[in-house]
N, C-alpha and C. Protein backbone atom coordinates (compact mmCIF):
# COMPACT_ATOMS: atom_id res chain seq x y z
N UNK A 1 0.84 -1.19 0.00
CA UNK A 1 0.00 0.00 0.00
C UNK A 1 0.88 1.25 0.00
N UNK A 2 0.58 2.30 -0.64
CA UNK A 2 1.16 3.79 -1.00
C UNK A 2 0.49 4.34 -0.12
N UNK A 3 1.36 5.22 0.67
CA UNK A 3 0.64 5.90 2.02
C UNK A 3 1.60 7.70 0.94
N UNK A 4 0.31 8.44 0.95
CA UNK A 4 0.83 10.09 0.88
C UNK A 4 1.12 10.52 1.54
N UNK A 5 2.37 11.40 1.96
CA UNK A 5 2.60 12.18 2.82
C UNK A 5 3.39 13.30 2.69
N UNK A 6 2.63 14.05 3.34
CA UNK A 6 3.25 15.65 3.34
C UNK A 6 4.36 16.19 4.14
N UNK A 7 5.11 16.95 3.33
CA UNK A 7 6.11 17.75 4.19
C UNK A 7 6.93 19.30 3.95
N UNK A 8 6.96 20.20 4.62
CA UNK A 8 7.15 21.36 4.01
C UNK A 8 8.61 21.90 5.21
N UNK A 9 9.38 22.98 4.67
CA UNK A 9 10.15 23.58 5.40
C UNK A 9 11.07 24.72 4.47
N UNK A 10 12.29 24.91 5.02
CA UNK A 10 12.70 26.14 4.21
C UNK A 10 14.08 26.12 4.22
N UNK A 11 14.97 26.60 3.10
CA UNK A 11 16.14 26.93 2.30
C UNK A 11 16.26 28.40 3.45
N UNK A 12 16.82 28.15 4.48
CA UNK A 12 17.32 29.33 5.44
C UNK A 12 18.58 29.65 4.87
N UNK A 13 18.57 31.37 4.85
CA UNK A 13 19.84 31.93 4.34
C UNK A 13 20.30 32.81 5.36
N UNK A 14 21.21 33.23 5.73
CA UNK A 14 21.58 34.62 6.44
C UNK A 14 22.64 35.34 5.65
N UNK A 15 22.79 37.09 5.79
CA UNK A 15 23.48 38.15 5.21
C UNK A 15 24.80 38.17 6.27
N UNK A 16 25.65 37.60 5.78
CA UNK A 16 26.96 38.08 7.14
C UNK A 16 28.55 38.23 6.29
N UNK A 17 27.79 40.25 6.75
CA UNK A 17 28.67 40.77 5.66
C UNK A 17 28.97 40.80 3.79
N UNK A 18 27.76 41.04 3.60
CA UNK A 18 27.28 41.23 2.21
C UNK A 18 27.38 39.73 1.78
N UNK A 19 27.79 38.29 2.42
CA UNK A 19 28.04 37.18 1.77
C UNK A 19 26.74 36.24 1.98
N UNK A 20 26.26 35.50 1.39
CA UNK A 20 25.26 34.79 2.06
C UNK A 20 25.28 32.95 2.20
N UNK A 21 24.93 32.95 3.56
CA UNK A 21 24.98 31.44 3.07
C UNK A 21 23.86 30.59 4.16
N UNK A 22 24.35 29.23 3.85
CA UNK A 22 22.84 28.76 4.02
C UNK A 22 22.65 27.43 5.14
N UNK A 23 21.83 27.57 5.93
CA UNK A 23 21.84 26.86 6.68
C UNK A 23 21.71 25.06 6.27
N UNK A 24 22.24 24.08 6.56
CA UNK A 24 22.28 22.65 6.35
C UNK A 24 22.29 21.83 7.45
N UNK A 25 21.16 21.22 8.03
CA UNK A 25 20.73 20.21 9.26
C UNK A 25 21.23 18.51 8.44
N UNK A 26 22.39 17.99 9.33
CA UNK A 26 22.59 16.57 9.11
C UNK A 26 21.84 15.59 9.36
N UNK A 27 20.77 14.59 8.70
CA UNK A 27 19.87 13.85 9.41
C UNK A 27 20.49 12.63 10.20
N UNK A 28 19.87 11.87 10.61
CA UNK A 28 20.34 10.94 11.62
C UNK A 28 20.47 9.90 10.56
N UNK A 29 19.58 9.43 9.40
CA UNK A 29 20.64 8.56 8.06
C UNK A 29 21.75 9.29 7.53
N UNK A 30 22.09 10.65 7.89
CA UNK A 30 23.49 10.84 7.33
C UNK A 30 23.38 12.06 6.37
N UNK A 31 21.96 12.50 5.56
CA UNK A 31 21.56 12.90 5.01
C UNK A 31 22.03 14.95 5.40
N UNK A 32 22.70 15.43 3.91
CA UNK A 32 22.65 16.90 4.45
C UNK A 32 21.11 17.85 3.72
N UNK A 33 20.44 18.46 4.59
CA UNK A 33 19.11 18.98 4.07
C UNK A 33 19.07 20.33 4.52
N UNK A 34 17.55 20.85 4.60
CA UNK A 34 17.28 22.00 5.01
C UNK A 34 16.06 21.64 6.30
N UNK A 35 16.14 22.62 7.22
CA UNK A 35 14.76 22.28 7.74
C UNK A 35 13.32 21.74 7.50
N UNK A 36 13.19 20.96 7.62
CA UNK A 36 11.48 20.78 7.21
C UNK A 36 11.05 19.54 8.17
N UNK A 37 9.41 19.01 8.05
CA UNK A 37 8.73 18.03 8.84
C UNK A 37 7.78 18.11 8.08
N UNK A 38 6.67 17.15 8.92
CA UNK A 38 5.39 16.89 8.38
C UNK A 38 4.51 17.76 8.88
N UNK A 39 3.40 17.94 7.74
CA UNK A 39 2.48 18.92 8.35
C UNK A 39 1.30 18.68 8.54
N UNK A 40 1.17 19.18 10.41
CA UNK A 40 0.55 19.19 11.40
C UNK A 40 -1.26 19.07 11.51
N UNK A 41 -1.78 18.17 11.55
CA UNK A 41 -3.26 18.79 11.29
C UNK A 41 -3.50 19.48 10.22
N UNK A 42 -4.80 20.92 10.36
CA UNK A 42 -4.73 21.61 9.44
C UNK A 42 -4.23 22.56 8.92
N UNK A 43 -2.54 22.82 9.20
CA UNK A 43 -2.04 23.55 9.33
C UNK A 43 -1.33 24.12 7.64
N UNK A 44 -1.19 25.55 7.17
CA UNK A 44 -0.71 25.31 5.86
C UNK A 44 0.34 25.12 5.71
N UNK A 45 1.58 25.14 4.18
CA UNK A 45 2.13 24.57 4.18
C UNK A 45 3.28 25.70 5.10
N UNK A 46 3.17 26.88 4.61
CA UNK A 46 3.94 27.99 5.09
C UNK A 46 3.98 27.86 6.81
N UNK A 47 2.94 27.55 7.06
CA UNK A 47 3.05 27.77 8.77
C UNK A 47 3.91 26.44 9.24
N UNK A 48 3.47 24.80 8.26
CA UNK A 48 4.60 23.91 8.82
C UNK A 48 6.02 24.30 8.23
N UNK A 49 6.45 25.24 7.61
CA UNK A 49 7.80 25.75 7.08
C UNK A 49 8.35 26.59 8.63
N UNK A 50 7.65 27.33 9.06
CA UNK A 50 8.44 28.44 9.63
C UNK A 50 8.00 27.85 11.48
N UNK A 51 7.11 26.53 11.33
CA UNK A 51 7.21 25.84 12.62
C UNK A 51 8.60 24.71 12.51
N UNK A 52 9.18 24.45 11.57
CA UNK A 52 10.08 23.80 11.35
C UNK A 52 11.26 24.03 11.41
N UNK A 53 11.22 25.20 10.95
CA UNK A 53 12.79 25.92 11.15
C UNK A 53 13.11 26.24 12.64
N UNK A 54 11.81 26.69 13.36
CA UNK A 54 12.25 27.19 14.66
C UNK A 54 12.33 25.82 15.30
N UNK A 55 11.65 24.71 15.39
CA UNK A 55 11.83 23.26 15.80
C UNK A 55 13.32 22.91 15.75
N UNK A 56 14.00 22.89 14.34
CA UNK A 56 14.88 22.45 13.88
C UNK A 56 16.25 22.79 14.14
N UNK A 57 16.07 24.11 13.64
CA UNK A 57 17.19 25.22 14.17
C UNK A 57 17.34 26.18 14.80
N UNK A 58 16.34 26.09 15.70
CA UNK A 58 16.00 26.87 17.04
C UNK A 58 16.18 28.62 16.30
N UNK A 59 15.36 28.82 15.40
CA UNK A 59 15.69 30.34 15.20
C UNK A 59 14.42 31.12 15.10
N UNK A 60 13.79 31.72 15.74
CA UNK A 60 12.69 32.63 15.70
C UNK A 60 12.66 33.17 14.95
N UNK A 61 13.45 34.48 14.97
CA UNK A 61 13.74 35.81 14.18
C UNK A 61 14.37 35.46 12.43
N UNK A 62 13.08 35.28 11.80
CA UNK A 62 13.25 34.70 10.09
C UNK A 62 11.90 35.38 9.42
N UNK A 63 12.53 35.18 8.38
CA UNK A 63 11.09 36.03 7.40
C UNK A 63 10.74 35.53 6.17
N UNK A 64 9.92 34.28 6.22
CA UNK A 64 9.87 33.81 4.44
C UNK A 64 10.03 34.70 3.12
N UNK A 65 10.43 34.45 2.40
CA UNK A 65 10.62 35.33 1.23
C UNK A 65 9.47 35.23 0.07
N UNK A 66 8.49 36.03 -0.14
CA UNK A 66 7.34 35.83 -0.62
C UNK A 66 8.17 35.08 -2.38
N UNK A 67 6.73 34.37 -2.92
CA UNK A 67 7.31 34.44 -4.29
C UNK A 67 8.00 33.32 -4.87
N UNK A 68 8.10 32.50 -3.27
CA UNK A 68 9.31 31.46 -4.00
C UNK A 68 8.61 30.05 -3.29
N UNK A 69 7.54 28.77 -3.70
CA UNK A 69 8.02 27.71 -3.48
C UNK A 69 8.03 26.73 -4.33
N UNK A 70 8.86 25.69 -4.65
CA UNK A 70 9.29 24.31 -5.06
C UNK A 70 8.80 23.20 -4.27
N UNK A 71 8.85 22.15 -5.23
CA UNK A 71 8.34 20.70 -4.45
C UNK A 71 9.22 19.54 -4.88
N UNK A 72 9.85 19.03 -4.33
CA UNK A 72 10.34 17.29 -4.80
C UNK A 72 9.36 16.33 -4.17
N UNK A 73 9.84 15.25 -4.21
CA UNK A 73 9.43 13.87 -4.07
C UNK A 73 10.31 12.64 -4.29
N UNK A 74 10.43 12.06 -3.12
CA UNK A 74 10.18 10.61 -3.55
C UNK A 74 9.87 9.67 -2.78
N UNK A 75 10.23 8.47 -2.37
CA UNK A 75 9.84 6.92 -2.04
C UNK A 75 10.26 6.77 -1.06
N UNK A 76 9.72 5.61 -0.17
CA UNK A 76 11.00 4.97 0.80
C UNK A 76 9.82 4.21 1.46
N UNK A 77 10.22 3.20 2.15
CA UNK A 77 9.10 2.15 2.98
C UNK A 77 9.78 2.24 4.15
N UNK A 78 8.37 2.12 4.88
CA UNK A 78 8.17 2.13 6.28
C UNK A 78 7.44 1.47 6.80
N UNK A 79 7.41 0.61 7.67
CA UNK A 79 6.52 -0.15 8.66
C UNK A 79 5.57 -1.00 7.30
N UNK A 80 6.35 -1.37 6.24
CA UNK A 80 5.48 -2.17 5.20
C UNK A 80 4.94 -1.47 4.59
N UNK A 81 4.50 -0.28 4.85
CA UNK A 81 4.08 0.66 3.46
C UNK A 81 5.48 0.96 2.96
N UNK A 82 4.32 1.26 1.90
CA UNK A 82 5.60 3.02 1.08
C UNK A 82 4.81 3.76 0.71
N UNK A 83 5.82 4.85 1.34
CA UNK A 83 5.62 6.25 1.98
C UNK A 83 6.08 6.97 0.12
N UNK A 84 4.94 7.66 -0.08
CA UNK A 84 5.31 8.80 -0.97
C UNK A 84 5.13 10.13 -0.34
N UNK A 85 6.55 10.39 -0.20
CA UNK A 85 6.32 12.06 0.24
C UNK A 85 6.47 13.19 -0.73
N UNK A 86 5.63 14.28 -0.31
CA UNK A 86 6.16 15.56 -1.27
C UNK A 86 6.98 16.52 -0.41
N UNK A 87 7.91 17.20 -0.59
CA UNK A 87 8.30 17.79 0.08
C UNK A 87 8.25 19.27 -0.34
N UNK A 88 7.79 20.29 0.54
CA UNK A 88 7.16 21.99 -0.16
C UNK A 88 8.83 22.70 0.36
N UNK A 89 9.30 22.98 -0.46
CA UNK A 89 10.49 24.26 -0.02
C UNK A 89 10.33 26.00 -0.24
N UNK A 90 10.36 26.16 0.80
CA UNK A 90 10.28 27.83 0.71
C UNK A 90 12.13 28.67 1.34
N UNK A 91 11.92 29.75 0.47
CA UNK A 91 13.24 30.44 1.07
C UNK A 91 12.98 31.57 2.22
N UNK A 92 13.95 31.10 3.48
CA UNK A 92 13.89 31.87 4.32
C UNK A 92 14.78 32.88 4.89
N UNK A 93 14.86 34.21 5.13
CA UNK A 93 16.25 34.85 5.92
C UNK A 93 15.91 35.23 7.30
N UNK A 94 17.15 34.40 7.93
CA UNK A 94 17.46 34.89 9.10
C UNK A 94 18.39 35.44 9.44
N UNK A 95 17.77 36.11 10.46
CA UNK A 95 18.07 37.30 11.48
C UNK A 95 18.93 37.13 12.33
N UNK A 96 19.51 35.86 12.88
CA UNK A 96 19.76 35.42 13.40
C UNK A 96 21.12 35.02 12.97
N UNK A 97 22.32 35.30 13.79
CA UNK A 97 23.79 34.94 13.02
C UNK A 97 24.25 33.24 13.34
N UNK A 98 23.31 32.56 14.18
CA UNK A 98 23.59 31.10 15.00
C UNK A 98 22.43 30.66 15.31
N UNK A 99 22.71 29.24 14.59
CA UNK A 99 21.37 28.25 15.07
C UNK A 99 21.63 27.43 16.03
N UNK A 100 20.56 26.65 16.13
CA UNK A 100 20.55 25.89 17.66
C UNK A 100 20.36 24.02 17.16
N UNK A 101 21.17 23.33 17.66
CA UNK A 101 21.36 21.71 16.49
C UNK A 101 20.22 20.96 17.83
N UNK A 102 18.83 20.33 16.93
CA UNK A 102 17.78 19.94 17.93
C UNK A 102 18.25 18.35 18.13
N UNK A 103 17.23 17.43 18.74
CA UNK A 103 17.44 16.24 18.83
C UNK A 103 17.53 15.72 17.70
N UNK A 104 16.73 15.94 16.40
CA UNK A 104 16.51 15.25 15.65
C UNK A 104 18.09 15.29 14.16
N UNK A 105 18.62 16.23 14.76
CA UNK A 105 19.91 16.02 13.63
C UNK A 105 21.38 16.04 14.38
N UNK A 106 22.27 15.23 13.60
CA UNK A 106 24.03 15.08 13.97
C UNK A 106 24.28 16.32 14.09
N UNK A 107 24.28 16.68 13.36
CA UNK A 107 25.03 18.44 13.05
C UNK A 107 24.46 19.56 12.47
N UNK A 108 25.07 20.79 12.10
CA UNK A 108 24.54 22.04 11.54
C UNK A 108 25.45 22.65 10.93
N UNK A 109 25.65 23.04 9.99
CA UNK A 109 26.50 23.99 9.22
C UNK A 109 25.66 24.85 8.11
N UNK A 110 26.63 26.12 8.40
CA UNK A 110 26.11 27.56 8.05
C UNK A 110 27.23 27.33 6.08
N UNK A 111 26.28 27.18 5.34
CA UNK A 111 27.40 26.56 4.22
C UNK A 111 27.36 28.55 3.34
N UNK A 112 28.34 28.40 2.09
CA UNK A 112 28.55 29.45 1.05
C UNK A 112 27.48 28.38 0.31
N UNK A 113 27.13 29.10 -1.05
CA UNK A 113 26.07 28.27 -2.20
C UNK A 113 27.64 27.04 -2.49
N UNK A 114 28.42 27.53 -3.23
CA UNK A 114 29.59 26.28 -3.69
C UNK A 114 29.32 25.21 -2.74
N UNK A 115 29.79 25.34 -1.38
CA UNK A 115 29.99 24.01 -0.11
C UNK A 115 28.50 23.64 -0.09
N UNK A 116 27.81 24.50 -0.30
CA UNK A 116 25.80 23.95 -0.07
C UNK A 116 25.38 23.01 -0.93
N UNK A 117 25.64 23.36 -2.44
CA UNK A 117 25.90 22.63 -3.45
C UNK A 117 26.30 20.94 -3.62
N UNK A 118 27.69 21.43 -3.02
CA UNK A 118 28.33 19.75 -2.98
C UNK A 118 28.33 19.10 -1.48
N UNK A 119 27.56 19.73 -0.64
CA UNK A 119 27.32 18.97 0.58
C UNK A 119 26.04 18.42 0.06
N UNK A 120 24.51 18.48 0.15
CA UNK A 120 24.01 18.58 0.11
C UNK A 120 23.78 17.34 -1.06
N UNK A 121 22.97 16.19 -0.08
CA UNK A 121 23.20 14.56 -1.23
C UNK A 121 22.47 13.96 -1.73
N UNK A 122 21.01 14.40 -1.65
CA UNK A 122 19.38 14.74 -2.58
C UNK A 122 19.62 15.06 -3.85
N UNK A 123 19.78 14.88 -4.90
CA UNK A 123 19.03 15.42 -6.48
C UNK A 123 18.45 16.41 -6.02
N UNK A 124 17.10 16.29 -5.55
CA UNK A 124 15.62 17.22 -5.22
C UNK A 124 16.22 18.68 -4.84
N UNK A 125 16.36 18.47 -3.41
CA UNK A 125 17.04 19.84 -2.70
C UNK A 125 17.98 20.56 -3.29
N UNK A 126 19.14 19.41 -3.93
CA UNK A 126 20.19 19.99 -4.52
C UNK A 126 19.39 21.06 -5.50
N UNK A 127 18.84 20.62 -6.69
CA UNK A 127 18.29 21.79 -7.71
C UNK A 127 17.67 22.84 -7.45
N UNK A 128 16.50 22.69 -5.97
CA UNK A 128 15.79 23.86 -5.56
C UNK A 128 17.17 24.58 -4.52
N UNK A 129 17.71 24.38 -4.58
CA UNK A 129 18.67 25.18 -3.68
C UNK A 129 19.27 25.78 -4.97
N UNK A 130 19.69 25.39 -6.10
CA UNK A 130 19.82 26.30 -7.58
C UNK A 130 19.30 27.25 -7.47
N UNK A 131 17.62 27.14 -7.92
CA UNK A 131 16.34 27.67 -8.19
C UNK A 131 16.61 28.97 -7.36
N UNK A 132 17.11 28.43 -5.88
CA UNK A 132 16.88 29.59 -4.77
C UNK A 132 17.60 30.50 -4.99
N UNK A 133 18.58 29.63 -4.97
CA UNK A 133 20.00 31.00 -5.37
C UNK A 133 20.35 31.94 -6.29
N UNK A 134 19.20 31.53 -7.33
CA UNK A 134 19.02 32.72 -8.43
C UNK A 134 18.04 33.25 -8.23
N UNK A 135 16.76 32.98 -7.72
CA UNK A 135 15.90 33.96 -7.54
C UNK A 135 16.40 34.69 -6.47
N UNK A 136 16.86 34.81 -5.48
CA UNK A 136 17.76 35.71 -4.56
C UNK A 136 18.66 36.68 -5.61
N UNK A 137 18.95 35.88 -5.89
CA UNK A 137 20.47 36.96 -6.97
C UNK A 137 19.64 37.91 -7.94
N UNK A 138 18.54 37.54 -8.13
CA UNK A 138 17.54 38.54 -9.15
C UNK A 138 17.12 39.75 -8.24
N UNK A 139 16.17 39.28 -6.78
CA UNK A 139 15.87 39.67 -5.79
C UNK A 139 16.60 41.16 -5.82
N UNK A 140 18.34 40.49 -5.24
CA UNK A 140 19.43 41.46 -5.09
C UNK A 140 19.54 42.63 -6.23
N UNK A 141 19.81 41.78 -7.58
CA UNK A 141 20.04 42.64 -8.51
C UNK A 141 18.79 44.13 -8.35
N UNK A 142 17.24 43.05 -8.51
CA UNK A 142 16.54 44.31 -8.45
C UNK A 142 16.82 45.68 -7.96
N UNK A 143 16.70 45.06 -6.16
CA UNK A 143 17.06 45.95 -5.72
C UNK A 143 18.00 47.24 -5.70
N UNK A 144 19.59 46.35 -6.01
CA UNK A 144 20.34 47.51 -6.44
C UNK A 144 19.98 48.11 -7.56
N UNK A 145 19.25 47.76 -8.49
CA UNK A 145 18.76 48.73 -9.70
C UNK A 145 17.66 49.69 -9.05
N UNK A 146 17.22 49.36 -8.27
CA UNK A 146 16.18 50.08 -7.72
C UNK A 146 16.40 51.54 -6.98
N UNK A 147 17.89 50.89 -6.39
CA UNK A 147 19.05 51.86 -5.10
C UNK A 147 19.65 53.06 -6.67
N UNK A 148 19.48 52.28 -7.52
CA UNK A 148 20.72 53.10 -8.12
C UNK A 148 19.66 54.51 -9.02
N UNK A 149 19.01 54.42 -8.42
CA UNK A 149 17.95 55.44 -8.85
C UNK A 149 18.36 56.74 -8.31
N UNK A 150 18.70 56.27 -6.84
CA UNK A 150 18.65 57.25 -6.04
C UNK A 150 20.52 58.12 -5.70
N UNK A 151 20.76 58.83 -5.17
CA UNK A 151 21.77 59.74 -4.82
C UNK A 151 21.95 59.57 -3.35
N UNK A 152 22.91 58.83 -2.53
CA UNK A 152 22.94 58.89 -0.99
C UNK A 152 24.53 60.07 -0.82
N UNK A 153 24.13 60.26 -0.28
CA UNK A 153 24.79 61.30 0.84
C UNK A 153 25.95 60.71 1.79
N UNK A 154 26.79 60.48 1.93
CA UNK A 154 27.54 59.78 3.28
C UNK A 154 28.05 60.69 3.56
């Protein structure tokens, strides 16, 4: 029997010192990912994203980035089923210069996109962590086109 199951969380980034990089939770198979879980009752997917991150990597102070989510999938059996999961990714920035490593993972590292890239041992995640990193870089660009409108003063 094929059991569906849902799961959502988020591509956490932080700004430290104009560089950005990205948070990566080690799972207990070994696995390098991003925050995420299953979602809760009737809860949407955004609210199990930003209950996950603070679960995960103990960080409150984050702000989803409107505009941006992706989905993978795949397989795996459990207790005699198999489990098809989807998994919802959203991009998040935090505020926060240090996360907090919960029960549920080995380790934590704050990666650059290059080390995020080749840590990181999913197909799935690997590409939406692409996806992310250019819609950020567009994000950015905008903005400075936006800045460069203007005349600052120092």
């Amino acid at each position: 029997m094929t059991v569906e199951a849902t799961s959502a969380g988020a591509i956490l980034f932080r700004d430290t010192r104009g560089h950005r990089e990205y948070l990566l939770l080690k799972s207990r198979p070994g696995d390098w990912e991003f925050p995420k879980g299953g979602v809760e009752g009737d809860e949407e997917l955004q609210q199990t994203a930003i209950r996950e991150v603070t679960e995960e990597a103990g960080i409150e102070d984050f702000r989803l980035i409107d505009g941006f989510r992706k989905e993978y999938d795949y397989v795996f059996e459990a207790g005699g089923n198999t489990i098809h999961k989807t998994v919802h990714l959203f991009i998040a920035r935090s505020f926060e210069a240090s996360a907090e490593l919960s029960n549920e993972h080995r380790d934590l590292q704050w990666r650059d996109y290059e080390q995020a890239i080749n840590t990181i041992t999913q197909d799935g995640p690997r590409e939406i962590l692409e996806e992310a990193h250019e819609y950020l870089d567009e994000l950015v660009a905008e903005a400075e086109a936006e800045d460069g409108d203007r005349t600052y003063v120092g």
